[in-house]
C-alpha atoms as a PDB file:
ATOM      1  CA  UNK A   1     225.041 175.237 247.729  1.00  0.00           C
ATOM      2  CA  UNK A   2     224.631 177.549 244.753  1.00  0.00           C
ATOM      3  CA  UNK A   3     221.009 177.785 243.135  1.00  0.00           C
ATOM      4  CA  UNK A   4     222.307 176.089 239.941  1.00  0.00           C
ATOM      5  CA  UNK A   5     223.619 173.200 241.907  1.00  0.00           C
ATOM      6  CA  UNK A   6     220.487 172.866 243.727  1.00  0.00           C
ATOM      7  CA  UNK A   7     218.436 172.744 240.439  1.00  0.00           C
ATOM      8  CA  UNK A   8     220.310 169.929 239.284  1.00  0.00           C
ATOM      9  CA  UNK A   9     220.003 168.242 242.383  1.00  0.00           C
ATOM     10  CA  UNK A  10     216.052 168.958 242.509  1.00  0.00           C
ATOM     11  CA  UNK A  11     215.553 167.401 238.532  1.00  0.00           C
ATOM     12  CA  UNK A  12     217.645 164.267 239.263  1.00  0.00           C
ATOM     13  CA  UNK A  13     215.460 163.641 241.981  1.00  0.00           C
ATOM     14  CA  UNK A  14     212.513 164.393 240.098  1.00  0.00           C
ATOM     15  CA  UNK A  15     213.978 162.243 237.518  1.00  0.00           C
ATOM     16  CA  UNK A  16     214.495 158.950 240.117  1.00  0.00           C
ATOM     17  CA  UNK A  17     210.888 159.494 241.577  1.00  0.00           C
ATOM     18  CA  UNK A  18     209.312 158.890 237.888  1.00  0.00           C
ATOM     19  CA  UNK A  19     211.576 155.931 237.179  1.00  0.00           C
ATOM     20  CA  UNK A  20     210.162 154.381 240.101  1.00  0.00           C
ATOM     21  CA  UNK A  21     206.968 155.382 239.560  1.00  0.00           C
ATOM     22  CA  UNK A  22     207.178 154.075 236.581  1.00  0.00           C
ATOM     23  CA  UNK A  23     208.607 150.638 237.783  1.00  0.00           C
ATOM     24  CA  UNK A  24     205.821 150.405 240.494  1.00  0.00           C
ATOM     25  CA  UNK A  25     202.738 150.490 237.469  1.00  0.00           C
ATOM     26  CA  UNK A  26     204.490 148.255 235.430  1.00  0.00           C
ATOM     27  CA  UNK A  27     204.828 145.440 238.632  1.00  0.00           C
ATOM     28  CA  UNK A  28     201.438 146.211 239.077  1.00  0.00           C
ATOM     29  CA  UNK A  29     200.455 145.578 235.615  1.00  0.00           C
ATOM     30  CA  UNK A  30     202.606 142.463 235.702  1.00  0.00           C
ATOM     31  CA  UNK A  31     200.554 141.189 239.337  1.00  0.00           C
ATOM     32  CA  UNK A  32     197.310 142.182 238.392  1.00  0.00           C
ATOM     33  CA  UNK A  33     195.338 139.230 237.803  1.00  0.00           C
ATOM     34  CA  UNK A  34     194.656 137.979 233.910  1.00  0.00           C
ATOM     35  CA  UNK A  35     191.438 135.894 233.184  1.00  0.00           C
ATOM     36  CA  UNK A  36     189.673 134.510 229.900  1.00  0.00           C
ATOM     37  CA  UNK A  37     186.201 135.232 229.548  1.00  0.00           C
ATOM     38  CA  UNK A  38     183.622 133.819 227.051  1.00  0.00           C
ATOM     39  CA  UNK A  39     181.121 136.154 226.163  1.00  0.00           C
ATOM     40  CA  UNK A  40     177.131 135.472 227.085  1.00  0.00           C
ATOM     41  CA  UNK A  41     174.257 136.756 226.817  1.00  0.00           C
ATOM     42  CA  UNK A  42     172.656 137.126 230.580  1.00  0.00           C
ATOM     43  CA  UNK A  43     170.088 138.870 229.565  1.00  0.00           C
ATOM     44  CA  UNK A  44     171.041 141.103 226.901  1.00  0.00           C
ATOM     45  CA  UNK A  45     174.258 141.400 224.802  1.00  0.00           C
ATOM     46  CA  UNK A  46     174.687 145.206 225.123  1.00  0.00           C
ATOM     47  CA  UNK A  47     176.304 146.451 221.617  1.00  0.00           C
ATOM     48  CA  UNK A  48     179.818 149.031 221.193  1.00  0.00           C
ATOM     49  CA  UNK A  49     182.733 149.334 223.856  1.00  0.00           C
ATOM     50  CA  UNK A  50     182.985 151.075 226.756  1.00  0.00           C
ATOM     51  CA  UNK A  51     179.819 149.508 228.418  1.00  0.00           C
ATOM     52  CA  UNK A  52     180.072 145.859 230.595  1.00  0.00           C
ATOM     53  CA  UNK A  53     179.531 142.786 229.080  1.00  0.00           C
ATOM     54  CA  UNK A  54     178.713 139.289 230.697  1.00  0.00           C
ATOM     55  CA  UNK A  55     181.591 136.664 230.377  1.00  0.00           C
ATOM     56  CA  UNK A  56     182.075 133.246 232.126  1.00  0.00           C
ATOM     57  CA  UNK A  57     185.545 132.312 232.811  1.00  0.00           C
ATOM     58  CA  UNK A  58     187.279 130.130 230.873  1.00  0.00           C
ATOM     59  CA  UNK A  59     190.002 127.229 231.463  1.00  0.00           C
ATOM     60  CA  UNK A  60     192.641 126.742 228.625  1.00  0.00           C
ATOM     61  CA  UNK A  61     193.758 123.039 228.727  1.00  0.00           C
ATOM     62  CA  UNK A  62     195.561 120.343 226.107  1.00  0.00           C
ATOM     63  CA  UNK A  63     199.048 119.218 225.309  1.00  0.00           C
ATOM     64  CA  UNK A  64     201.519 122.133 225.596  1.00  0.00           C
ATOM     65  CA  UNK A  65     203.041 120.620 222.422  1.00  0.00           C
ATOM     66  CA  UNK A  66     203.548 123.012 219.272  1.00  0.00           C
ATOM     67  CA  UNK A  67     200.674 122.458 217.029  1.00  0.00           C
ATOM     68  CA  UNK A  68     198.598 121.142 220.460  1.00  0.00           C
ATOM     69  CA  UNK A  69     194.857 121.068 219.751  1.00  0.00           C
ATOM     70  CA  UNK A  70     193.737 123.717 223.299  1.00  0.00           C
ATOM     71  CA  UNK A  71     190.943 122.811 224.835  1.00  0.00           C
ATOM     72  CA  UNK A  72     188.851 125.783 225.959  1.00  0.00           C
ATOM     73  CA  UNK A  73     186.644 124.305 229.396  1.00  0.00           C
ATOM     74  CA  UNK A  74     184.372 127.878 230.185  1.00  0.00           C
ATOM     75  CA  UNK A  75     183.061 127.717 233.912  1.00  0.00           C
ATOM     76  CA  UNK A  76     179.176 128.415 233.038  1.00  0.00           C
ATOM     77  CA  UNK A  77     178.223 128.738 237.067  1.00  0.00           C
ATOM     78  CA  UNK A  78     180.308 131.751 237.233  1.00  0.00           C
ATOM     79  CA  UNK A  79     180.427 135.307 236.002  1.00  0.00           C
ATOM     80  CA  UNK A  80     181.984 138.320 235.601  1.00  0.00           C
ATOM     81  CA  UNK A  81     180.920 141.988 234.290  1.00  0.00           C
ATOM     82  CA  UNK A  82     183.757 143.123 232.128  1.00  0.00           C
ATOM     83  CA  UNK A  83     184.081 146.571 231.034  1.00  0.00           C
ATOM     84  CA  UNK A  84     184.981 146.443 227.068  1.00  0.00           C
ATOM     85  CA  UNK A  85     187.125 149.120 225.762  1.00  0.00           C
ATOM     86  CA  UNK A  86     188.826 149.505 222.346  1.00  0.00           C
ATOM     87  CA  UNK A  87     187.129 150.008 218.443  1.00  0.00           C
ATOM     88  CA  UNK A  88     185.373 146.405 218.654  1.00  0.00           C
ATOM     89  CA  UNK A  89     182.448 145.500 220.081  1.00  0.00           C
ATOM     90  CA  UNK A  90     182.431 141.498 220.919  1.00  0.00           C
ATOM     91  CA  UNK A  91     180.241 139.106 220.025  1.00  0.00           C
ATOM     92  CA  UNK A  92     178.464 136.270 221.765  1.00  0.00           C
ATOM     93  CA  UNK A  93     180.754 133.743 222.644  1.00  0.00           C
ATOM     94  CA  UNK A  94     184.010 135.770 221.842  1.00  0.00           C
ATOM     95  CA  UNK A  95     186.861 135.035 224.262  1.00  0.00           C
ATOM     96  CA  UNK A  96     188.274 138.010 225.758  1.00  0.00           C
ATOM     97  CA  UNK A  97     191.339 138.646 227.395  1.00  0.00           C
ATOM     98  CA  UNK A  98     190.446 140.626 230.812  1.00  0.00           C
ATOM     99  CA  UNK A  99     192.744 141.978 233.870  1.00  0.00           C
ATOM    100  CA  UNK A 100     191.712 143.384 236.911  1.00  0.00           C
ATOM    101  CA  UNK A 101     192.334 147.061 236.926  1.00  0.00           C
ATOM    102  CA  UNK A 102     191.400 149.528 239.348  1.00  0.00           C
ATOM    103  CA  UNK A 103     188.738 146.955 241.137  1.00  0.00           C
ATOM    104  CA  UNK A 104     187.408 146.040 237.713  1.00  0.00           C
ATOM    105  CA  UNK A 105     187.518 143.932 234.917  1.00  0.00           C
ATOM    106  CA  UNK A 106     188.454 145.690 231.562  1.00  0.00           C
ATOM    107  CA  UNK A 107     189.316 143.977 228.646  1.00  0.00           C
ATOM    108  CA  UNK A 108     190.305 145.624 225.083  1.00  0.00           C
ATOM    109  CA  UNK A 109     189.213 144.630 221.645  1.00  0.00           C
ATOM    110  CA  UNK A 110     191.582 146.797 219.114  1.00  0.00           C
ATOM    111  CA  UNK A 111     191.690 144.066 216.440  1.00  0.00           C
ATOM    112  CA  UNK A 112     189.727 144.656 212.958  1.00  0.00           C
ATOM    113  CA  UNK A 113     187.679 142.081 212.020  1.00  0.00           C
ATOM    114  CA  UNK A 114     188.810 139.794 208.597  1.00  0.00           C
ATOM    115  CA  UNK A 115     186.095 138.897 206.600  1.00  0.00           C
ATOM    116  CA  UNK A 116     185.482 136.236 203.490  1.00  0.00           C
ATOM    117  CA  UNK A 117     183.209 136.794 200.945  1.00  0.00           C
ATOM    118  CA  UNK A 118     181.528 134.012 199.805  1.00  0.00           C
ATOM    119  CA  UNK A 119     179.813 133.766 196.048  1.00  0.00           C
ATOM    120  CA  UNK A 120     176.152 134.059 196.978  1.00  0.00           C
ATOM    121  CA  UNK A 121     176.284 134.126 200.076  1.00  0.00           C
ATOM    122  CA  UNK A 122     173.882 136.679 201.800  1.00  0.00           C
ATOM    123  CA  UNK A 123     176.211 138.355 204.256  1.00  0.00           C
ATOM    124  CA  UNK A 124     178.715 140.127 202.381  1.00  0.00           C
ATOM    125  CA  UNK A 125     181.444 138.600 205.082  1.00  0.00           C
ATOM    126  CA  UNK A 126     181.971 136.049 207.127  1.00  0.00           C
ATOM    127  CA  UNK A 127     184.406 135.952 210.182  1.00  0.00           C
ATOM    128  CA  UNK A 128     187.135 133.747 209.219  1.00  0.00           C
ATOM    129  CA  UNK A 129     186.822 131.792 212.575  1.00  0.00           C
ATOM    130  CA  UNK A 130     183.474 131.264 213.854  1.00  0.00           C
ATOM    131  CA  UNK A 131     182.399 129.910 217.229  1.00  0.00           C
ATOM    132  CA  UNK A 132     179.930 127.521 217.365  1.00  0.00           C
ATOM    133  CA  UNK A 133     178.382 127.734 221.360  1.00  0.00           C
ATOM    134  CA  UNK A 134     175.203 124.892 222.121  1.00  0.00           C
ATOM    135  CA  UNK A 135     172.959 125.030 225.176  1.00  0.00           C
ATOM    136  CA  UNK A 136     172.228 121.580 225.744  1.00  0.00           C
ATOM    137  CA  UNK A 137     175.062 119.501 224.541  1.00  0.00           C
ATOM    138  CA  UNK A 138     173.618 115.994 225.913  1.00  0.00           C
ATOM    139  CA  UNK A 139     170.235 116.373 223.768  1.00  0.00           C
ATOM    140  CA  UNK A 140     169.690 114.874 220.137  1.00  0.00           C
ATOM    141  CA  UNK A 141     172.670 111.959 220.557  1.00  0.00           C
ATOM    142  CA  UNK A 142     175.264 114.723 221.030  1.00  0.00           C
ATOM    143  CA  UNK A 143     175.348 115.878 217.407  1.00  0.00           C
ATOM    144  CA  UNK A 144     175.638 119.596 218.283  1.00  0.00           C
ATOM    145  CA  UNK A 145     179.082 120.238 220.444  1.00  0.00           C
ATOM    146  CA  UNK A 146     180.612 123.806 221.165  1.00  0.00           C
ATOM    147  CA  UNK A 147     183.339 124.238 218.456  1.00  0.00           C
ATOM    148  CA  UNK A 148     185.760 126.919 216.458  1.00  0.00           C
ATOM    149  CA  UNK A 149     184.142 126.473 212.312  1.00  0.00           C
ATOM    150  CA  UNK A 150     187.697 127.804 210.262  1.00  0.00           C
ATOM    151  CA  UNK A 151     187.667 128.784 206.917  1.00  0.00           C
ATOM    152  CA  UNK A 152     190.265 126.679 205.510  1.00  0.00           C
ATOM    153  CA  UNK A 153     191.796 124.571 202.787  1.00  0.00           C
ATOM    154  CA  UNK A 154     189.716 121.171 202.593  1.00  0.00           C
ATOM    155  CA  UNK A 155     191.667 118.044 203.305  1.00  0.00           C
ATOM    156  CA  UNK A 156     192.099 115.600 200.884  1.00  0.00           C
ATOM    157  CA  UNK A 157     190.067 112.667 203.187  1.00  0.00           C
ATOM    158  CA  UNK A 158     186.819 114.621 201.762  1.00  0.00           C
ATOM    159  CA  UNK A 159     187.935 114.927 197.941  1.00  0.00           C
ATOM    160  CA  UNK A 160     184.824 112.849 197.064  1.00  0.00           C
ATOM    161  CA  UNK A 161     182.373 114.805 198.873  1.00  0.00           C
ATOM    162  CA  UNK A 162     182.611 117.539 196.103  1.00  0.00           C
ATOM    163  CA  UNK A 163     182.962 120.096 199.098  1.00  0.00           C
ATOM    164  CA  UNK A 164     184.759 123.592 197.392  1.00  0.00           C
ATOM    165  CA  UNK A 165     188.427 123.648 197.875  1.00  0.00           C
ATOM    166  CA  UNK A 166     187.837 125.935 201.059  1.00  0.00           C
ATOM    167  CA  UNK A 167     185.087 125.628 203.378  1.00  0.00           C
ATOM    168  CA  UNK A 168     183.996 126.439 207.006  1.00  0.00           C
ATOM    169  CA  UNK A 169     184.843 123.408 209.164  1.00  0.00           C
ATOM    170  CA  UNK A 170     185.852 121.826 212.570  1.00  0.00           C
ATOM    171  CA  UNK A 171     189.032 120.429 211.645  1.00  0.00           C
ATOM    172  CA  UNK A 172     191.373 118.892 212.628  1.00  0.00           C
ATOM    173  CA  UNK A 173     189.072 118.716 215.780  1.00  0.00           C
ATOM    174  CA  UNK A 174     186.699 115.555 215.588  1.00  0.00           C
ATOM    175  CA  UNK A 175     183.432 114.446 217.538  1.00  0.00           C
ATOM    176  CA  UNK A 176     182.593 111.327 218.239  1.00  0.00           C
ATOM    177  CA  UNK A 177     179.066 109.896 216.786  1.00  0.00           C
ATOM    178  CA  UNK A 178     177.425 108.592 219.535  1.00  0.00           C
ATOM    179  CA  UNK A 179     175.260 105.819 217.156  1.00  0.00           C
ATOM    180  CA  UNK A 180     177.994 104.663 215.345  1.00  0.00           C
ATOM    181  CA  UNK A 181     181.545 105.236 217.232  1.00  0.00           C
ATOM    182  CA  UNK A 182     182.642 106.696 213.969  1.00  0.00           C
ATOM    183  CA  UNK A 183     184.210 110.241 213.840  1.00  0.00           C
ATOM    184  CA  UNK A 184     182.536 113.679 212.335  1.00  0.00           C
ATOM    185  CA  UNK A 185     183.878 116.882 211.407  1.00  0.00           C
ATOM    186  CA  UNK A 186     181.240 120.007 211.431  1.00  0.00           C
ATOM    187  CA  UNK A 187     181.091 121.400 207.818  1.00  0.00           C
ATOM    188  CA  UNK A 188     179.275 124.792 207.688  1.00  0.00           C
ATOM    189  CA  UNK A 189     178.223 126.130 204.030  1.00  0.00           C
ATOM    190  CA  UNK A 190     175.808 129.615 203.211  1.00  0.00           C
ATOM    191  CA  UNK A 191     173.974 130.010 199.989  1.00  0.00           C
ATOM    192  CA  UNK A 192     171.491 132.385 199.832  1.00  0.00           C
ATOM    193  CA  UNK A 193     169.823 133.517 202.776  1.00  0.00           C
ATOM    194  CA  UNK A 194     170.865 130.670 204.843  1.00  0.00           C
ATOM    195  CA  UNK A 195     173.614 129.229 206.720  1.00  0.00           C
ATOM    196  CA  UNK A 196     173.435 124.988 207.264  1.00  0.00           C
ATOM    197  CA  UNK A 197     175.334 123.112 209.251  1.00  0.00           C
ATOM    198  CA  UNK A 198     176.220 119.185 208.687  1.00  0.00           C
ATOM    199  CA  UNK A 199     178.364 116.700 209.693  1.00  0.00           C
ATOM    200  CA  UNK A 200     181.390 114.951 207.777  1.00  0.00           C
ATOM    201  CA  UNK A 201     183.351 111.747 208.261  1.00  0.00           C
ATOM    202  CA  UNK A 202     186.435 110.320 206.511  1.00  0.00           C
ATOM    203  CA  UNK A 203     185.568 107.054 207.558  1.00  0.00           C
ATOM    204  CA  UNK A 204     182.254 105.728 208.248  1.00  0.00           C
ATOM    205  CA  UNK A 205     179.790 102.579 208.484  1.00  0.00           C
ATOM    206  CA  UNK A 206     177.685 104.659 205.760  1.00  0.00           C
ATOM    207  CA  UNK A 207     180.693 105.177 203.488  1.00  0.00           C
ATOM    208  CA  UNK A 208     183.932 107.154 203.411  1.00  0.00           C
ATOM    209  CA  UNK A 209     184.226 109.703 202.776  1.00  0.00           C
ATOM    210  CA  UNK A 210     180.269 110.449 204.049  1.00  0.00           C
ATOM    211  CA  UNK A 211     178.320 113.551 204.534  1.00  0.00           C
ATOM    212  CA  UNK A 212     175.090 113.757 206.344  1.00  0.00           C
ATOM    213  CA  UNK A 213     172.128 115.749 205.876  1.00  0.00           C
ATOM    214  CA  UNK A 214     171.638 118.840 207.034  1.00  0.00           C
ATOM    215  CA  UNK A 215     171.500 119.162 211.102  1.00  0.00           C
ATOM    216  CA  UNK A 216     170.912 122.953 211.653  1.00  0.00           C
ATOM    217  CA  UNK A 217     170.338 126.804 209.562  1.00  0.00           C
ATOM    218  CA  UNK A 218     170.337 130.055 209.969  1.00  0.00           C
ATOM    219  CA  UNK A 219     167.844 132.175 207.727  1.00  0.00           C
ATOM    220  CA  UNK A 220     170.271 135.146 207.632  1.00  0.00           C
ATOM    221  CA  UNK A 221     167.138 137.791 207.724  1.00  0.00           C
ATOM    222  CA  UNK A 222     165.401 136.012 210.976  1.00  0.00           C
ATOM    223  CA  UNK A 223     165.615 138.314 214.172  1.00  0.00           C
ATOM    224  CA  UNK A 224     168.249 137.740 216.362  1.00  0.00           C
ATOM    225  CA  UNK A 225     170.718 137.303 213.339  1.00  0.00           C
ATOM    226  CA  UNK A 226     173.069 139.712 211.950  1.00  0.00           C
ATOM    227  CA  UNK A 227     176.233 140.109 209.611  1.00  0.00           C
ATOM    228  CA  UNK A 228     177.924 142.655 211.241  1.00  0.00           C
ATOM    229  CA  UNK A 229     178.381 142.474 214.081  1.00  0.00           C
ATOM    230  CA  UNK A 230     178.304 138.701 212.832  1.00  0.00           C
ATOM    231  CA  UNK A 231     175.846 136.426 214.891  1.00  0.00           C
ATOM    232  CA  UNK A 232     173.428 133.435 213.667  1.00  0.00           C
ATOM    233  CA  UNK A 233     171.551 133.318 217.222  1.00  0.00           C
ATOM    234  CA  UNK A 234     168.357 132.336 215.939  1.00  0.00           C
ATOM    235  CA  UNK A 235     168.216 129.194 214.012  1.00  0.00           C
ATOM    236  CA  UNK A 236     166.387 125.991 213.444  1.00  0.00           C
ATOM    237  CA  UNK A 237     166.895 122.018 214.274  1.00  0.00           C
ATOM    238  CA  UNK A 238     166.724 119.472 211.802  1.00  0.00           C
ATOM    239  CA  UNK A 239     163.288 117.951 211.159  1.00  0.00           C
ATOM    240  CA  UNK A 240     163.075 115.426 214.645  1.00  0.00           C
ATOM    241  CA  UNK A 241     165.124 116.901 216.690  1.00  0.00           C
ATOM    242  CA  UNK A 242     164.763 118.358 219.940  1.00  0.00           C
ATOM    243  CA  UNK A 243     164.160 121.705 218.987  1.00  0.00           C
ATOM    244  CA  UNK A 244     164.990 122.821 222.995  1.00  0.00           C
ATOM    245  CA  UNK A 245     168.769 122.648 221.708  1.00  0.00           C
ATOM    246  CA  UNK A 246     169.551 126.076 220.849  1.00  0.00           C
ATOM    247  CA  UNK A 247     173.067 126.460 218.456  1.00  0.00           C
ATOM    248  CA  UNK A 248     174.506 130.090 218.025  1.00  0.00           C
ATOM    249  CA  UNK A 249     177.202 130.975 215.671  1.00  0.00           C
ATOM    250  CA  UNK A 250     179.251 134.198 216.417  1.00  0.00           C
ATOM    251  CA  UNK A 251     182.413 135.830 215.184  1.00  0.00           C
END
């Protein structure tokens, strides 16, 4: 065999081995197990990537319909230390994609963050989705309920409320009023240096449209909150309520 034969012989091999390297990564990228996490604080949320955050996993349920309302059940007895990678640091209650690699969780946040800027608002921006997290559900008649607040176009059932033509709210997902059987929608407005959250039904024993007083804030300036990274994690109950009911907002 002549040494130019050989040398061909030699790269083509070279050439196989790296294809099936190659192959053999991207099955195990395929295998590797895939889990959503929801961000918590377990003691501290740390701040920037590269570092480990504290997630419990998360369930994503509902019709498998287009258009299907998910339904996002997170596993609070369990956790995980992710490692975060990417330009983003998350926030509390962010849901991160995370796959085992290399005995490890890593998950990446690449995605820049879209704001709205609200007329007199105190933070410049506001996430356009915003996740609404509660510690004790069951308190206060149920009022407070995790939820997703979207900045969107409001729906012609609330015309008569006056509400702006696009506002922070739950829909289309409802909660049921535990005193009345009538369904609410979560409403979330800022002017000024606060954030307030209330409740609003298309159909109700009080009226209908109806809009309720005001069940929570956020004085933007308090510790614990910030605009950017976005999180309302110190707040205040309205005047009655169990006050042991802690709501965060996060984007």
């Amino acid at each position: 065999m002549t040494d130019e034969l050989y040398s061909q012989l030699r790269r083509r091999t070279l050439d196989a081995q790296r294809h099936f390297d190659l192959v053999a990564d991207r099955r195990e990228l395929v295998s590797s197990p895939i889990m959503i996490g929801q961000v918590f604080s377990q003691t501290l949320i740390p701040s920037g990537t590269n570092v480990y955050y504290a997630v419990h996993p998360v369930a994503i349920l509902g019709p498998e319909t287009e258009g299907g309302a998910a339904t996002c059940t997170v596993d609070s007895a369990a956790t995980f230390m992710v490692c975060v990678v990417g330009s983003r640091a998350p926030s509390m209650g962010d849901y991160l994609v995370c796959r085992y690699v290399g005995n490890r969780w890593v998950s990446e946040t690449t995605s820049a963050r879209q704001d709205v800027g609200i007329g007199g608002c105190g933070c410049q921006g506001t996430p356009l989705t915003l996740t609404m997290s509660v510690n004790e559900p069951t308190s206060n008649n149920g009022i407070f309920q995790d939820s997703a607040l979207s900045w969107q176009d409001t729906p012609v059932g609330f015309a008569a409320l006056g509400l702006a033509t696009k506002a922070y709210l739950s829909w289309p997902q409802g909660y049921v009023d535990q005193v009345t059987g009538d369904t609410f929608y979560y409403h979330l407005i800022c002017v000024g240096n606060y954030y307030t959250l209330n409740r609003v039904y298309q159909i109700s024993v009080y009226g209908s449209p109806f809009q309720d007083q005001v069940r929570y804030q956020w004085r933007i300036d308090d510790p614990g909150n910030s605009c950017d990274p976005f999180l309302m994690a110190n707040g205040q109950v309205y005047s009655g309520g169990n006050a042991t009911c802690i709501v965060t907002l996060s984007g």
